[in-house]
C-alpha atoms as a PDB file:
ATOM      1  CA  UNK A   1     -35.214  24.273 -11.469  1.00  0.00           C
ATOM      2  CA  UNK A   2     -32.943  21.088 -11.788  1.00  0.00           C
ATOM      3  CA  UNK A   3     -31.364  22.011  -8.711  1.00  0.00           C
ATOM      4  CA  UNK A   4     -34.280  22.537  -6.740  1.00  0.00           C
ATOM      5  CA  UNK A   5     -35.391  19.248  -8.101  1.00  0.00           C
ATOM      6  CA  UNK A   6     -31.940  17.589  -7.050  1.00  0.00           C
ATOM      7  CA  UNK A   7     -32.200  18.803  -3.699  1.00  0.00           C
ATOM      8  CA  UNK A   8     -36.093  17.311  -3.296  1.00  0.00           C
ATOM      9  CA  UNK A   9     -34.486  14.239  -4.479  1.00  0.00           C
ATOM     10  CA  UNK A  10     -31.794  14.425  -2.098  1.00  0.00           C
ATOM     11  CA  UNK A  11     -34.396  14.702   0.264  1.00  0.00           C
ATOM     12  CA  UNK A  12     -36.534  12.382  -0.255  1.00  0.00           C
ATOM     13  CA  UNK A  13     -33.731   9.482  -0.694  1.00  0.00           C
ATOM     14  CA  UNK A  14     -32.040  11.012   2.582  1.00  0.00           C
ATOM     15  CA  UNK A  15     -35.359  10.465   4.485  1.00  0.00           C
ATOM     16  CA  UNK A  16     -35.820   7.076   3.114  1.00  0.00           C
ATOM     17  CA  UNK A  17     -32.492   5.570   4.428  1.00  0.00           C
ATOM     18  CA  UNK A  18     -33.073   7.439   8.038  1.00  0.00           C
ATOM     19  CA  UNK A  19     -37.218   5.705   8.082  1.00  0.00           C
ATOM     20  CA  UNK A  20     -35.188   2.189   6.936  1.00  0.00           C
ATOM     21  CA  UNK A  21     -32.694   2.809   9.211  1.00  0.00           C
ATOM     22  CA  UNK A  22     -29.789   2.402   6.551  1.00  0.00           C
ATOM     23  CA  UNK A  23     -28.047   5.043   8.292  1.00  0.00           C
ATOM     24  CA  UNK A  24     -27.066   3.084  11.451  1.00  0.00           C
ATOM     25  CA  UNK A  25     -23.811   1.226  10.774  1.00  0.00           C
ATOM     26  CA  UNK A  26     -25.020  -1.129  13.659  1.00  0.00           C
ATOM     27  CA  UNK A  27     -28.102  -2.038  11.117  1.00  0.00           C
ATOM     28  CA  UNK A  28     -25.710  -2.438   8.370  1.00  0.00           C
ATOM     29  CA  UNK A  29     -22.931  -4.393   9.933  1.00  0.00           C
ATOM     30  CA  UNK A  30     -26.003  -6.773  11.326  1.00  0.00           C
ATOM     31  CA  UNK A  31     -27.152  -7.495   7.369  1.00  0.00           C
ATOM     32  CA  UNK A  32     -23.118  -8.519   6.494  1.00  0.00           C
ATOM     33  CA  UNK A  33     -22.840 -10.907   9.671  1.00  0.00           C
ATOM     34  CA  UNK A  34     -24.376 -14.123   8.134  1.00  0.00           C
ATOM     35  CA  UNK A  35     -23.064 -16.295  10.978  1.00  0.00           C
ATOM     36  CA  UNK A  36     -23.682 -14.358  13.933  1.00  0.00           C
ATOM     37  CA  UNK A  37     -27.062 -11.975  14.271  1.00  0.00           C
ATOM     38  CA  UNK A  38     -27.683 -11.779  10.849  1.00  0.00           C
ATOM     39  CA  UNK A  39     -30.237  -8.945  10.145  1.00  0.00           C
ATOM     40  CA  UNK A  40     -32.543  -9.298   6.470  1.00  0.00           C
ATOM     41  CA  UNK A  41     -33.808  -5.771   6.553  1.00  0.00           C
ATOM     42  CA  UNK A  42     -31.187  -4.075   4.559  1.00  0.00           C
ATOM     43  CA  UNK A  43     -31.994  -7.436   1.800  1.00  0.00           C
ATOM     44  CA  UNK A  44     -35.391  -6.215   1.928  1.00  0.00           C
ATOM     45  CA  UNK A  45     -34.587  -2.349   1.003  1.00  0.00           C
ATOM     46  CA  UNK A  46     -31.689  -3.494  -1.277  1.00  0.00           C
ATOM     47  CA  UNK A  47     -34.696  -5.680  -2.853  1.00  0.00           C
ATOM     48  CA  UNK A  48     -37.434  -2.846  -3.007  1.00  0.00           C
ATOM     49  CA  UNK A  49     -34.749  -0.043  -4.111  1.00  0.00           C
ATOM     50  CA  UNK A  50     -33.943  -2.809  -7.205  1.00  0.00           C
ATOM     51  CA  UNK A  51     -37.609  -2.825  -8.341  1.00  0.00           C
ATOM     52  CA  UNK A  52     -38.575   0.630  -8.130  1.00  0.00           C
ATOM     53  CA  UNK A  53     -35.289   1.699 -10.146  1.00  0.00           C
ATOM     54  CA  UNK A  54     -36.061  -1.427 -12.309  1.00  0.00           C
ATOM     55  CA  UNK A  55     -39.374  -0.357 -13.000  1.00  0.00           C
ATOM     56  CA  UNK A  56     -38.084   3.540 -13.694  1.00  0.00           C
ATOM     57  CA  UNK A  57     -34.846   2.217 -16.282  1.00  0.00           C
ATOM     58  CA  UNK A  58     -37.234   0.336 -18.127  1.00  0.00           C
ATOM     59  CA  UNK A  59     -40.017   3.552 -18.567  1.00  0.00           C
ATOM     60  CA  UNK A  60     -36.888   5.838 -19.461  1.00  0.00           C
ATOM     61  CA  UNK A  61     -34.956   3.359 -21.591  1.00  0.00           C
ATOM     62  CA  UNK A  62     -35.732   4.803 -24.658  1.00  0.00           C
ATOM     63  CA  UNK A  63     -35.956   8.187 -23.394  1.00  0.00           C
ATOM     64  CA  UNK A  64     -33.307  10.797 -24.919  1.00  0.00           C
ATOM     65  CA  UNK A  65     -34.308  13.392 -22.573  1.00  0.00           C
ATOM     66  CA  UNK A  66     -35.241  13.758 -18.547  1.00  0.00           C
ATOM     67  CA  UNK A  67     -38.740  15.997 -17.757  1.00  0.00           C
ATOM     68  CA  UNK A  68     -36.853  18.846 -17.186  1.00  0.00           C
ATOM     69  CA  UNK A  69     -35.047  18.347 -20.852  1.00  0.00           C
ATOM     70  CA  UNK A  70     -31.947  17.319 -20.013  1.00  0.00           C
ATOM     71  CA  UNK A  71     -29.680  14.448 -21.801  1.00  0.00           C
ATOM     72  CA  UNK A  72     -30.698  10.759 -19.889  1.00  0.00           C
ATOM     73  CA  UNK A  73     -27.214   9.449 -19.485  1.00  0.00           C
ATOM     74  CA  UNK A  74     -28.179   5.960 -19.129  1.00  0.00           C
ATOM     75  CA  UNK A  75     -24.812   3.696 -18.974  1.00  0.00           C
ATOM     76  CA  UNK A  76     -24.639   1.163 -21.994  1.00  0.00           C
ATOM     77  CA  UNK A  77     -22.229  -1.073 -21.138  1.00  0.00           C
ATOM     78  CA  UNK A  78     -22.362  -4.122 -19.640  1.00  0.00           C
ATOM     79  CA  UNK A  79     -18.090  -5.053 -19.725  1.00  0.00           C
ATOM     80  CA  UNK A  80     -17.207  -6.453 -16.145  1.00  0.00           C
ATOM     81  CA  UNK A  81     -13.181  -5.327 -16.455  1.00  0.00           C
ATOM     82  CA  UNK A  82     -10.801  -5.259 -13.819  1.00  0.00           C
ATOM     83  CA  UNK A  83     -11.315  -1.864 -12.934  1.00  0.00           C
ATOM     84  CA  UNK A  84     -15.170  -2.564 -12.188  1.00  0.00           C
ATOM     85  CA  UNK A  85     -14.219  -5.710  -9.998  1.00  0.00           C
ATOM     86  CA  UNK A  86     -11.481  -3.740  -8.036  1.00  0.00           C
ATOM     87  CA  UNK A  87     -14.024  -0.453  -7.454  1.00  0.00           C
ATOM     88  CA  UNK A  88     -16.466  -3.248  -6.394  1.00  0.00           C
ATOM     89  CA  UNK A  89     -14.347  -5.262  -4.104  1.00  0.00           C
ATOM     90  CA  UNK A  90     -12.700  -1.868  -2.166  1.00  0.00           C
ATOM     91  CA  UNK A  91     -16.561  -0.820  -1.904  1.00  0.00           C
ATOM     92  CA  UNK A  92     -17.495  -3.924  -0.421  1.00  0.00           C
ATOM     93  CA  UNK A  93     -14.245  -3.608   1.852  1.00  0.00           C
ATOM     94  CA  UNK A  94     -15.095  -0.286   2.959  1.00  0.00           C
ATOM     95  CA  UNK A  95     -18.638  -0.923   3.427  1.00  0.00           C
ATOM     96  CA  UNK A  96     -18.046  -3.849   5.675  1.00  0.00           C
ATOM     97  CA  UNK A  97     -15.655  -1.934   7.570  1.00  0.00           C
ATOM     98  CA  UNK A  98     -17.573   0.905   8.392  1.00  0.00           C
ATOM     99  CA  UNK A  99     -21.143  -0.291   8.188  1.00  0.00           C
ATOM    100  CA  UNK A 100     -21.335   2.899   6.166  1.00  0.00           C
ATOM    101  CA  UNK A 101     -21.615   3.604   2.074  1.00  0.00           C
ATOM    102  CA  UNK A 102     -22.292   6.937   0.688  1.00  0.00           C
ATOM    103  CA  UNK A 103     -25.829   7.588   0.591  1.00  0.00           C
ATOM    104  CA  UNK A 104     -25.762   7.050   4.866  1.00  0.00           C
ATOM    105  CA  UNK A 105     -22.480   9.015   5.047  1.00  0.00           C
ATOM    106  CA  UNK A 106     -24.089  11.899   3.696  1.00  0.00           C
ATOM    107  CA  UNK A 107     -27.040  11.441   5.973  1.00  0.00           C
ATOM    108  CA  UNK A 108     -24.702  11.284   9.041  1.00  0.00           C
ATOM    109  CA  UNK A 109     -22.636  14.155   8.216  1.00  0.00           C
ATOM    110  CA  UNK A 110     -25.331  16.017   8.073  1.00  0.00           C
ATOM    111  CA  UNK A 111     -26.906  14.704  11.499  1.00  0.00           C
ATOM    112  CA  UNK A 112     -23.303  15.575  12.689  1.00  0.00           C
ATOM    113  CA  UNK A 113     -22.084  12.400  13.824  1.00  0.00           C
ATOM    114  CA  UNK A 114     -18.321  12.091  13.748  1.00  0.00           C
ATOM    115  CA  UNK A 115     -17.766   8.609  11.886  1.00  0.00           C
ATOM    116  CA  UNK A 116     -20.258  10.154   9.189  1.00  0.00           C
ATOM    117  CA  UNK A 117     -17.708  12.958   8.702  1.00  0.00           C
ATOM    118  CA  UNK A 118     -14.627  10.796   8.731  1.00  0.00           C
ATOM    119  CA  UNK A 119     -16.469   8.507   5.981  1.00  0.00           C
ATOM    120  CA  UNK A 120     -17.077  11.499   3.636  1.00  0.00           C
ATOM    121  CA  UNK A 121     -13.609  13.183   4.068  1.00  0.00           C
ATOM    122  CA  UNK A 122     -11.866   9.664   3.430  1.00  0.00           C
ATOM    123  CA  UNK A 123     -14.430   8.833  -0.135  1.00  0.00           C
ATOM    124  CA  UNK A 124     -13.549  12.651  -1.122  1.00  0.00           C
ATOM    125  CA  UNK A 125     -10.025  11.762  -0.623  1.00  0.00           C
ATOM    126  CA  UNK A 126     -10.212   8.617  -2.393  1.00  0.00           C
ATOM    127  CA  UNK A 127     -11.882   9.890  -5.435  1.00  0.00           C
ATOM    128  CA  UNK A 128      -9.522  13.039  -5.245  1.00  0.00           C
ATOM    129  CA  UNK A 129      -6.612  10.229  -5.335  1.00  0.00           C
ATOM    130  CA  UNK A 130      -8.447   8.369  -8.107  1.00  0.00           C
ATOM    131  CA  UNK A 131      -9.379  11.365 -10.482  1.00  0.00           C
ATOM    132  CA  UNK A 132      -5.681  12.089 -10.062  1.00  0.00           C
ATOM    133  CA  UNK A 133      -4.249   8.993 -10.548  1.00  0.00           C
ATOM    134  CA  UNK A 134      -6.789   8.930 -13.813  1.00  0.00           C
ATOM    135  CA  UNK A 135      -4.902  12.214 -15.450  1.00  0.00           C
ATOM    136  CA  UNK A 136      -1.324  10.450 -14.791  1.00  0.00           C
ATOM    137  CA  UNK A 137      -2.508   8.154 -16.876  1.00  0.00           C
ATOM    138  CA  UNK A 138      -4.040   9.325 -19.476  1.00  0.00           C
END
């Protein structure tokens, strides 16, 4: 059952960036050029996205278990370390780069379209490399 409900999930989010159009880098790289053509729409989804999971965090909060009984596994902390700011800025990097974060990758993999693929087989390799580098230290 969870799995069936993870893939209508999937689903649903995957439609969602296709209808908003968050899965055309063009769309994206047109939000992140504030001096030329800049383009609000993606502020706009960012801005809805923020108050629906807003309004869903603050109904689960106190919550110990999802409506299919599993554990919530709500993060706790709030400590911005290095390691958050560093994630954060390579993200960013990445994302202005390639007009594409994960949610769209996925969505363009699936649709088949080359850069989509190269995006997901370079974030696989990079958390590969970073789940890696995590056991050398540890």
């Amino acid at each position: 059952m969870t799995i069936l409900f993870a893939l209508i999930a999937g689903l649903i989010f995957g439609v969602g960036l296709i209808v908003a159009g968050m899965a055309d880098p063009a769309k994206v790289l047109g939000f992140l050029d504030v001096a030329g053509s800049w383009d609000p729409s993606l502020g706009l989804v960012m801005a809805g996205a923020i108050l629906v999971a807003g309004g869903a965090f603050a109904i689960v909060r106190t919550w110990q278990k999802s409506l299919l009984g599993l554990p919530l596994m709500i993060p706790a902390s709030r400590l911005i370390d290095r390691r958050l700011v560093i994630g954060s800025v390579l993200f960013g990097a990445g994302w202005g780069l390639a007009g594409i974060c994960p949610g769209p990758a996925i969505v363009l993999l699936g649709a088949g379209v080359l850069k989509g693929a190269v995006f997901v087989v370079a974030m696989v390799a990079g958390m590969s490399l970073f789940n890696w580098l995590e056991r050398r230290r540890t």
